[in-house]
PDB file of N, CA and C in Angstrom:
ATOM      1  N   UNK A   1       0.815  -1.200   0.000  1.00  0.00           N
ATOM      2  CA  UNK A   1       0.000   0.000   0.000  1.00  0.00           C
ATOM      3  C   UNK A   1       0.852   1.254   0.000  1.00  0.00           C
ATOM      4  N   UNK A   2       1.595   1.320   0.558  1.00  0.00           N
ATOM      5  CA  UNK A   2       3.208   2.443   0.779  1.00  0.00           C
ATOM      6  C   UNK A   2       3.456   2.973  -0.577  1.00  0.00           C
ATOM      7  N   UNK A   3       3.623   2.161  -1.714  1.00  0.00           N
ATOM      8  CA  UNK A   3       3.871   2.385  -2.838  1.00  0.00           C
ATOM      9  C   UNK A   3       3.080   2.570  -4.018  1.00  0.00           C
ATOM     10  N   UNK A   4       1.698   1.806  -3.479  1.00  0.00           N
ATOM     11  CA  UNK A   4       0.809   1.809  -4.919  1.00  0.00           C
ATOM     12  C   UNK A   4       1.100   1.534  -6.065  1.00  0.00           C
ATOM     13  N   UNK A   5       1.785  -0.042  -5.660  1.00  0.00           N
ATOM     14  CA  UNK A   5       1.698  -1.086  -6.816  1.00  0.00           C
ATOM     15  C   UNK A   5       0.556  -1.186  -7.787  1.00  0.00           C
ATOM     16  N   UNK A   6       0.774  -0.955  -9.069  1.00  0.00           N
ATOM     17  CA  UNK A   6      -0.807  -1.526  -9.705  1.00  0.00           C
ATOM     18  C   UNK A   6      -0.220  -3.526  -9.847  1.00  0.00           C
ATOM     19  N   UNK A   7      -0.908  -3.927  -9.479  1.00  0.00           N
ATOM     20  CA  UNK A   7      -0.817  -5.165  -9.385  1.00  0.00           C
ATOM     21  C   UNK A   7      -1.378  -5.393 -11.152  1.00  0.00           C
ATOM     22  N   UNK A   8      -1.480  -4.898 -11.820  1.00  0.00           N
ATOM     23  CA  UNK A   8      -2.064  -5.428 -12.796  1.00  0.00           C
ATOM     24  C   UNK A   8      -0.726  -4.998 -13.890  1.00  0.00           C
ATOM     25  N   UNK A   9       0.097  -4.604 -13.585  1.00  0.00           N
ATOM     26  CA  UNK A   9       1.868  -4.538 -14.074  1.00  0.00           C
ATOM     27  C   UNK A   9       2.876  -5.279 -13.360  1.00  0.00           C
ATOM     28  N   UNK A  10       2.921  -5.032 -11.577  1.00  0.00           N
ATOM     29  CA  UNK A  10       3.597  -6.020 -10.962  1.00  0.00           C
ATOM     30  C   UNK A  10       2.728  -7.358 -10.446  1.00  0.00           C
ATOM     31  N   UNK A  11       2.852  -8.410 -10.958  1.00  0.00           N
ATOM     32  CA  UNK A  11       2.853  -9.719 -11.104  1.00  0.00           C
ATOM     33  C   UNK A  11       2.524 -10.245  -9.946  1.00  0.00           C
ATOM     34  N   UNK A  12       1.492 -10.795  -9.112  1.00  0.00           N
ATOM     35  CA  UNK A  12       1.755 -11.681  -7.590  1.00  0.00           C
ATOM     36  C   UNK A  12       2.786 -12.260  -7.609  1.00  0.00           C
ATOM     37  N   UNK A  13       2.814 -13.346  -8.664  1.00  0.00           N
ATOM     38  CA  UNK A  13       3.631 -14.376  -8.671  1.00  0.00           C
ATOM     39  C   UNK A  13       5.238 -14.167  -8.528  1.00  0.00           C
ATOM     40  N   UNK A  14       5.397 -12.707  -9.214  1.00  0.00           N
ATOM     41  CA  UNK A  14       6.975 -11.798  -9.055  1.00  0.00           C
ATOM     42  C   UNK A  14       6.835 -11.564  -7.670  1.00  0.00           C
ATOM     43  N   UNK A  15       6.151 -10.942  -6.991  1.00  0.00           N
ATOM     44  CA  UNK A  15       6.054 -10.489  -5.345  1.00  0.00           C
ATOM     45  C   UNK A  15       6.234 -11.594  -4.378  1.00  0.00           C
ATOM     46  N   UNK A  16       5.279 -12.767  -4.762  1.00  0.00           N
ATOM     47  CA  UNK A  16       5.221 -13.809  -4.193  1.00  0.00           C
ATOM     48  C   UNK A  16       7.145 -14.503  -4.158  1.00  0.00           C
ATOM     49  N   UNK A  17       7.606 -14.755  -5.398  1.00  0.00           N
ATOM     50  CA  UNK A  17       8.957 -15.430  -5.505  1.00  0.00           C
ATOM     51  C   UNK A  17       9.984 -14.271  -3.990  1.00  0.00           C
ATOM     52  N   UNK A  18       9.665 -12.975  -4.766  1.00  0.00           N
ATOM     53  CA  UNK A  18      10.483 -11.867  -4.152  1.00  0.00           C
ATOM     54  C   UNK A  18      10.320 -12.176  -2.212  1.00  0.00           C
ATOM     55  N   UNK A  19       9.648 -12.203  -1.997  1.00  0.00           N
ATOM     56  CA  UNK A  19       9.047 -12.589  -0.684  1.00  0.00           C
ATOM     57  C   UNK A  19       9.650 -13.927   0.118  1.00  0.00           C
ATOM     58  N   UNK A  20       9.185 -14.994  -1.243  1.00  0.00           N
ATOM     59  CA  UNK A  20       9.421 -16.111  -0.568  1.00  0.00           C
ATOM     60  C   UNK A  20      11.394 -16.199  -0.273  1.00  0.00           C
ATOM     61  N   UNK A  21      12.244 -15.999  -1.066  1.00  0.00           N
ATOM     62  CA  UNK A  21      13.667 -15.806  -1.103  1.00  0.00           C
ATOM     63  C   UNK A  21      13.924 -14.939  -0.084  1.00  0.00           C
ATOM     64  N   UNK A  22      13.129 -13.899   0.496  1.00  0.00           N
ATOM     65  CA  UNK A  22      14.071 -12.607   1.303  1.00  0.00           C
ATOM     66  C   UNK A  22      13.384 -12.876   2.457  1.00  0.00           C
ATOM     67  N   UNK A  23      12.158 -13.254   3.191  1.00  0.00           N
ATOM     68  CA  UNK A  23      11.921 -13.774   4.439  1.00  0.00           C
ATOM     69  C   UNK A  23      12.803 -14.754   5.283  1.00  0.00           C
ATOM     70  N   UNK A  24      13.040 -15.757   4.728  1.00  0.00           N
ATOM     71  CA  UNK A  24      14.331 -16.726   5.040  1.00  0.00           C
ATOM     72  C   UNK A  24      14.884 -16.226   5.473  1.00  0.00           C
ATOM     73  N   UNK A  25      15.867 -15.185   4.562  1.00  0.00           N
ATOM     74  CA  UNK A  25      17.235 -14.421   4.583  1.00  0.00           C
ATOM     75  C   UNK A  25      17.105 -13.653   5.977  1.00  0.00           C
ATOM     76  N   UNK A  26      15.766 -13.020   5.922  1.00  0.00           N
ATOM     77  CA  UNK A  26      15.743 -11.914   7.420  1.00  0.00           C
ATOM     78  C   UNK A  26      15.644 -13.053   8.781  1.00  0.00           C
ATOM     79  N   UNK A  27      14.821 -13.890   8.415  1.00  0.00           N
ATOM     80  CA  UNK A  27      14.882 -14.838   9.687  1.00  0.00           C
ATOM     81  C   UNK A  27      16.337 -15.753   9.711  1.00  0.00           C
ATOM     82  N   UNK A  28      17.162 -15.956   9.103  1.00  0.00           N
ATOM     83  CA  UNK A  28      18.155 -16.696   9.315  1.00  0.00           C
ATOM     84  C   UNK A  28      19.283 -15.604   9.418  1.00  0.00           C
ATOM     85  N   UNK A  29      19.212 -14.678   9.302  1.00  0.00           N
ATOM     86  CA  UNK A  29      20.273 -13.293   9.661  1.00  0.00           C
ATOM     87  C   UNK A  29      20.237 -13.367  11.112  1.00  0.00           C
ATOM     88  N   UNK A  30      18.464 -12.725  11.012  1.00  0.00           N
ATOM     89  CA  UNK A  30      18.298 -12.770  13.191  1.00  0.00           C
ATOM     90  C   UNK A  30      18.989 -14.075  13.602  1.00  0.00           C
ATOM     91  N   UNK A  31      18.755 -14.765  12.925  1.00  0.00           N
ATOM     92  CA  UNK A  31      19.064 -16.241  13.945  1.00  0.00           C
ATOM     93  C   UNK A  31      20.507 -16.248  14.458  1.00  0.00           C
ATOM     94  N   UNK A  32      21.294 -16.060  13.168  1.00  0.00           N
ATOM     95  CA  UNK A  32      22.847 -15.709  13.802  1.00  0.00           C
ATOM     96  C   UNK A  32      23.717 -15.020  14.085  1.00  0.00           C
ATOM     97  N   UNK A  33      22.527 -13.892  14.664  1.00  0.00           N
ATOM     98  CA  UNK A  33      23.261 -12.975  15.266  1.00  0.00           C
ATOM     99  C   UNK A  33      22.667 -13.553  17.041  1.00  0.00           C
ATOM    100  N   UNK A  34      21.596 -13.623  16.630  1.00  0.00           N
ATOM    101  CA  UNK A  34      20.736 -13.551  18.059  1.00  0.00           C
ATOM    102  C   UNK A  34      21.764 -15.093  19.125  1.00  0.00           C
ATOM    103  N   UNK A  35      22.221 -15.965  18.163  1.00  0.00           N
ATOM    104  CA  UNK A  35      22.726 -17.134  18.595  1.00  0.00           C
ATOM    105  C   UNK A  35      24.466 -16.859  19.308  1.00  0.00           C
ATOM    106  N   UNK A  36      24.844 -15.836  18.744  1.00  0.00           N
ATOM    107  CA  UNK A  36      25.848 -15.031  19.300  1.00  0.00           C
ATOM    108  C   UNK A  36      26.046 -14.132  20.683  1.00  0.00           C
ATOM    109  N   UNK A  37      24.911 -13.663  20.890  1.00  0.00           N
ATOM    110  CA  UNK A  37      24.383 -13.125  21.960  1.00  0.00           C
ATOM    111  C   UNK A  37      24.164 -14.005  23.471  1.00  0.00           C
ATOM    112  N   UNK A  38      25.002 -13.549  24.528  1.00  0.00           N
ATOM    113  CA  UNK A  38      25.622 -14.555  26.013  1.00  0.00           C
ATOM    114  C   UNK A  38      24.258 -14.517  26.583  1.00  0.00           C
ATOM    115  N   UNK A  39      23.595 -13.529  26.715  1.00  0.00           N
ATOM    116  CA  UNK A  39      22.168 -13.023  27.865  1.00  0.00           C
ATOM    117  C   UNK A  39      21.177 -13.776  26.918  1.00  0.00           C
ATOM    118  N   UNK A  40      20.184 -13.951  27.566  1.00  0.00           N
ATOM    119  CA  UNK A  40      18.744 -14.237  26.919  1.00  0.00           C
ATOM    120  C   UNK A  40      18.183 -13.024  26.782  1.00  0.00           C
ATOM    121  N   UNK A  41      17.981 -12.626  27.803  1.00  0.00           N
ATOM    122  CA  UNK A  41      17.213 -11.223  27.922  1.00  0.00           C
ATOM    123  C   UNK A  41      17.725  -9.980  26.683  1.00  0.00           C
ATOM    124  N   UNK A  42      19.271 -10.315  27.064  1.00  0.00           N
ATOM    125  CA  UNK A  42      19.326  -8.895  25.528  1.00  0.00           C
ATOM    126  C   UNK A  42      20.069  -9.253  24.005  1.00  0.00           C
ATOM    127  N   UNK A  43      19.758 -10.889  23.656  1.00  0.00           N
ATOM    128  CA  UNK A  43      19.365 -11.784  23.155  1.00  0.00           C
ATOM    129  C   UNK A  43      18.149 -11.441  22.606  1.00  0.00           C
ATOM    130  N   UNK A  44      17.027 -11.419  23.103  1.00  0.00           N
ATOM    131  CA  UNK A  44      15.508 -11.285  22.541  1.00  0.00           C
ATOM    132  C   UNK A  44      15.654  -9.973  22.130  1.00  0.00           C
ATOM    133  N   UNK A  45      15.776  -8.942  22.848  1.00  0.00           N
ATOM    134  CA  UNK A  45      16.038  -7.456  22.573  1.00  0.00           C
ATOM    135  C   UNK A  45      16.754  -7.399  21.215  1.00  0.00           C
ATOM    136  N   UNK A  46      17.495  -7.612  21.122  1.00  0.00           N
ATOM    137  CA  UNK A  46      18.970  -7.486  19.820  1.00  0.00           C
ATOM    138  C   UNK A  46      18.217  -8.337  18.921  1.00  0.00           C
ATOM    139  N   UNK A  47      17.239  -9.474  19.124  1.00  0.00           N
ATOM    140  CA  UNK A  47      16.895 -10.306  18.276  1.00  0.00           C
ATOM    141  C   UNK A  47      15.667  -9.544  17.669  1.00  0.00           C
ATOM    142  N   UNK A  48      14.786  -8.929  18.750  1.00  0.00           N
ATOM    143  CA  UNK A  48      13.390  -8.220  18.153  1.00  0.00           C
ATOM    144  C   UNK A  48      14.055  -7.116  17.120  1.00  0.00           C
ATOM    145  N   UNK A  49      14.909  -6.128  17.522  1.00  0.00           N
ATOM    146  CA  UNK A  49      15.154  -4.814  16.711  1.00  0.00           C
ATOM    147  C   UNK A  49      15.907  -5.269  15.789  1.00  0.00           C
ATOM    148  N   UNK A  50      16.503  -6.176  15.350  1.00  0.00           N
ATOM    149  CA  UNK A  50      17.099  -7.097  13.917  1.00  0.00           C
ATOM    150  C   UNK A  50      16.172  -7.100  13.479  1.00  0.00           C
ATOM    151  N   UNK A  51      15.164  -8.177  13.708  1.00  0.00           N
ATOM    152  CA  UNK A  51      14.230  -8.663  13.104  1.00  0.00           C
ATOM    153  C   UNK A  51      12.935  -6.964  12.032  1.00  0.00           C
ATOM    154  N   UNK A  52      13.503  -6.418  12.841  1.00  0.00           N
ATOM    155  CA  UNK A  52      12.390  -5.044  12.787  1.00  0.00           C
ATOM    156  C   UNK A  52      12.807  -4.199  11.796  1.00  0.00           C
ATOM    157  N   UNK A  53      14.327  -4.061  11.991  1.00  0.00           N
ATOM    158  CA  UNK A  53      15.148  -3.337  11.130  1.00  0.00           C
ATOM    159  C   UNK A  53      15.562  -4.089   9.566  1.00  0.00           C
ATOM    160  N   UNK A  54      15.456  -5.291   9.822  1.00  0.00           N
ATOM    161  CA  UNK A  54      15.827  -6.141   8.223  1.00  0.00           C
ATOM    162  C   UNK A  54      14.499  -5.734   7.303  1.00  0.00           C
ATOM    163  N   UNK A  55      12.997  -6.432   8.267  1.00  0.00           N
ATOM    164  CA  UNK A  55      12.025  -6.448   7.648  1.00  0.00           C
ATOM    165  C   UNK A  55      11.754  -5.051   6.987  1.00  0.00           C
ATOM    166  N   UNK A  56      11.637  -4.523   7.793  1.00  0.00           N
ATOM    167  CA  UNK A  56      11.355  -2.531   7.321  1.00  0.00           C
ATOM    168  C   UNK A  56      12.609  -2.224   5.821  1.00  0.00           C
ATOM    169  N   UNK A  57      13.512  -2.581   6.110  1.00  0.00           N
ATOM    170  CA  UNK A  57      14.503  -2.235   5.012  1.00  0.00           C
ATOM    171  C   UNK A  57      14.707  -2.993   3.970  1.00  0.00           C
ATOM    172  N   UNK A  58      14.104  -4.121   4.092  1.00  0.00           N
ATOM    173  CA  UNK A  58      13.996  -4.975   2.687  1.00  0.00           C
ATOM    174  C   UNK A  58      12.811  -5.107   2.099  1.00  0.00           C
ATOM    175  N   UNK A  59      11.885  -4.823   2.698  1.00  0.00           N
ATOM    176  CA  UNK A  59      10.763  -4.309   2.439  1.00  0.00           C
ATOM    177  C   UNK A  59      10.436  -3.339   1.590  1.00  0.00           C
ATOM    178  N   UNK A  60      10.977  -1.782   2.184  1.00  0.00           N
ATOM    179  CA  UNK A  60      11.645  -0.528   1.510  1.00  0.00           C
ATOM    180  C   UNK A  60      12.050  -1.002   0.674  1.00  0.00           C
ATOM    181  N   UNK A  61      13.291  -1.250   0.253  1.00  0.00           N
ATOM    182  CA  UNK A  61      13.925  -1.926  -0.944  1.00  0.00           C
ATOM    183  C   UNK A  61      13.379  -2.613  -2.400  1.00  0.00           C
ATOM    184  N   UNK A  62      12.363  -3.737  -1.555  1.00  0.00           N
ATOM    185  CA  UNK A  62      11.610  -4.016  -2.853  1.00  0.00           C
ATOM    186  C   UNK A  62      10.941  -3.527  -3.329  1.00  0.00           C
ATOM    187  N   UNK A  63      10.208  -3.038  -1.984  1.00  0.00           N
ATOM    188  CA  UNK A  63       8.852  -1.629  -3.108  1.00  0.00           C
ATOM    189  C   UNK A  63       9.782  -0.652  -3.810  1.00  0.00           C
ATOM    190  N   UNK A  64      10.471  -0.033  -3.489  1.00  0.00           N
ATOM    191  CA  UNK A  64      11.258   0.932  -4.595  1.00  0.00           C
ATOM    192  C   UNK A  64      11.616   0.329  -5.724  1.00  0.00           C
ATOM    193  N   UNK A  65      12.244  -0.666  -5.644  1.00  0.00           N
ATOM    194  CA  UNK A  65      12.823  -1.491  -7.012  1.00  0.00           C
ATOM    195  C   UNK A  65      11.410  -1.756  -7.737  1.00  0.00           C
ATOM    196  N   UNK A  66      10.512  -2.180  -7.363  1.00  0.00           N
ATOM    197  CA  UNK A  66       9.231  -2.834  -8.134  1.00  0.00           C
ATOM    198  C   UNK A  66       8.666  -1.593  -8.350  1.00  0.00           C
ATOM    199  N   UNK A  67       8.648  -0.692  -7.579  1.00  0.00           N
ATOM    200  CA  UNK A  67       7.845   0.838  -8.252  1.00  0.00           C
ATOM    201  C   UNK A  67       8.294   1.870  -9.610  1.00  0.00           C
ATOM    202  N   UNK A  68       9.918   1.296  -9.479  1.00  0.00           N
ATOM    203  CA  UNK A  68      10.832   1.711 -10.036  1.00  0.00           C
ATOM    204  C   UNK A  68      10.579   1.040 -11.689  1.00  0.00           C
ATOM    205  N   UNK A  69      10.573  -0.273 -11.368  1.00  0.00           N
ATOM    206  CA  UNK A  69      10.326  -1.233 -12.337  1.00  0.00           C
ATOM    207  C   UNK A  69       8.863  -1.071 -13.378  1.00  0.00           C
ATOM    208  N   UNK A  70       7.983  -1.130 -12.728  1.00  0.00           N
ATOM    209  CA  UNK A  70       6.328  -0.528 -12.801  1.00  0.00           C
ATOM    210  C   UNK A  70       6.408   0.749 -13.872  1.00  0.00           C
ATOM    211  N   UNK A  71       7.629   1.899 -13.227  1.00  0.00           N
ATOM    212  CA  UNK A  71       7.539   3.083 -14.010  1.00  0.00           C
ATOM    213  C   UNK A  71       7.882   3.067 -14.982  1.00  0.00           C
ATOM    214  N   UNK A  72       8.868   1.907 -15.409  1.00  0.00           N
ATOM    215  CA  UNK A  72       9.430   1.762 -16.319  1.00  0.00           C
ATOM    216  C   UNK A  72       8.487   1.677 -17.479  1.00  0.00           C
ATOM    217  N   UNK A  73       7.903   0.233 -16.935  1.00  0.00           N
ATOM    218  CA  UNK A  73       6.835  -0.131 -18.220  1.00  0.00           C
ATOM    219  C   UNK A  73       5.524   0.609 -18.551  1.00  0.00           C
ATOM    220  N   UNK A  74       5.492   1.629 -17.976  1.00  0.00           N
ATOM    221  CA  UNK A  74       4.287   2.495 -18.155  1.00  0.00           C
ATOM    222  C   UNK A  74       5.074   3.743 -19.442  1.00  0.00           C
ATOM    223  N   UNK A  75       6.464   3.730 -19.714  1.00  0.00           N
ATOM    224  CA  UNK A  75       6.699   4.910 -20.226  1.00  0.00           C
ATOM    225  C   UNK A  75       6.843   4.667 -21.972  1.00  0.00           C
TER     226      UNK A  75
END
């Protein structure tokens, strides 16, 4: 919604692939960092604001690239 994809240029099935490849990546990043971490307590902490900061920024990322992409084929 951030971007106002017309879905009827960007593809589910492109979003869907894009998605399925970069979720992994953010959950297996947290994982080894968070597995590095001595405390539990700031362990979960370090693990929540990873988790917060990947999602938000790869997120960002794709919508720009796909909005970017979108503009393309409209010109």
């Amino acid at each position: 919604n951030k971007f106002n994809l017309d879905m009827r240029i960007t593809k589910y099935n492109t979003l869907k692939w894009i998605l399925t490849f970069i979720n992994p990546l953010i959950i297996s990043i947290t994982y080894i960092i968070v597995t590095n971490v001595e405390s539990i307590v700031l362990g979960s902490i370090v693990g929540f604001l990873i988790m917060i900061l990947l999602v938000y920024s790869s997120y960002e990322i794709i919508g720009r690239l796909l909005k970017r992409k979108e503009e393309r084929k409209n010109v």
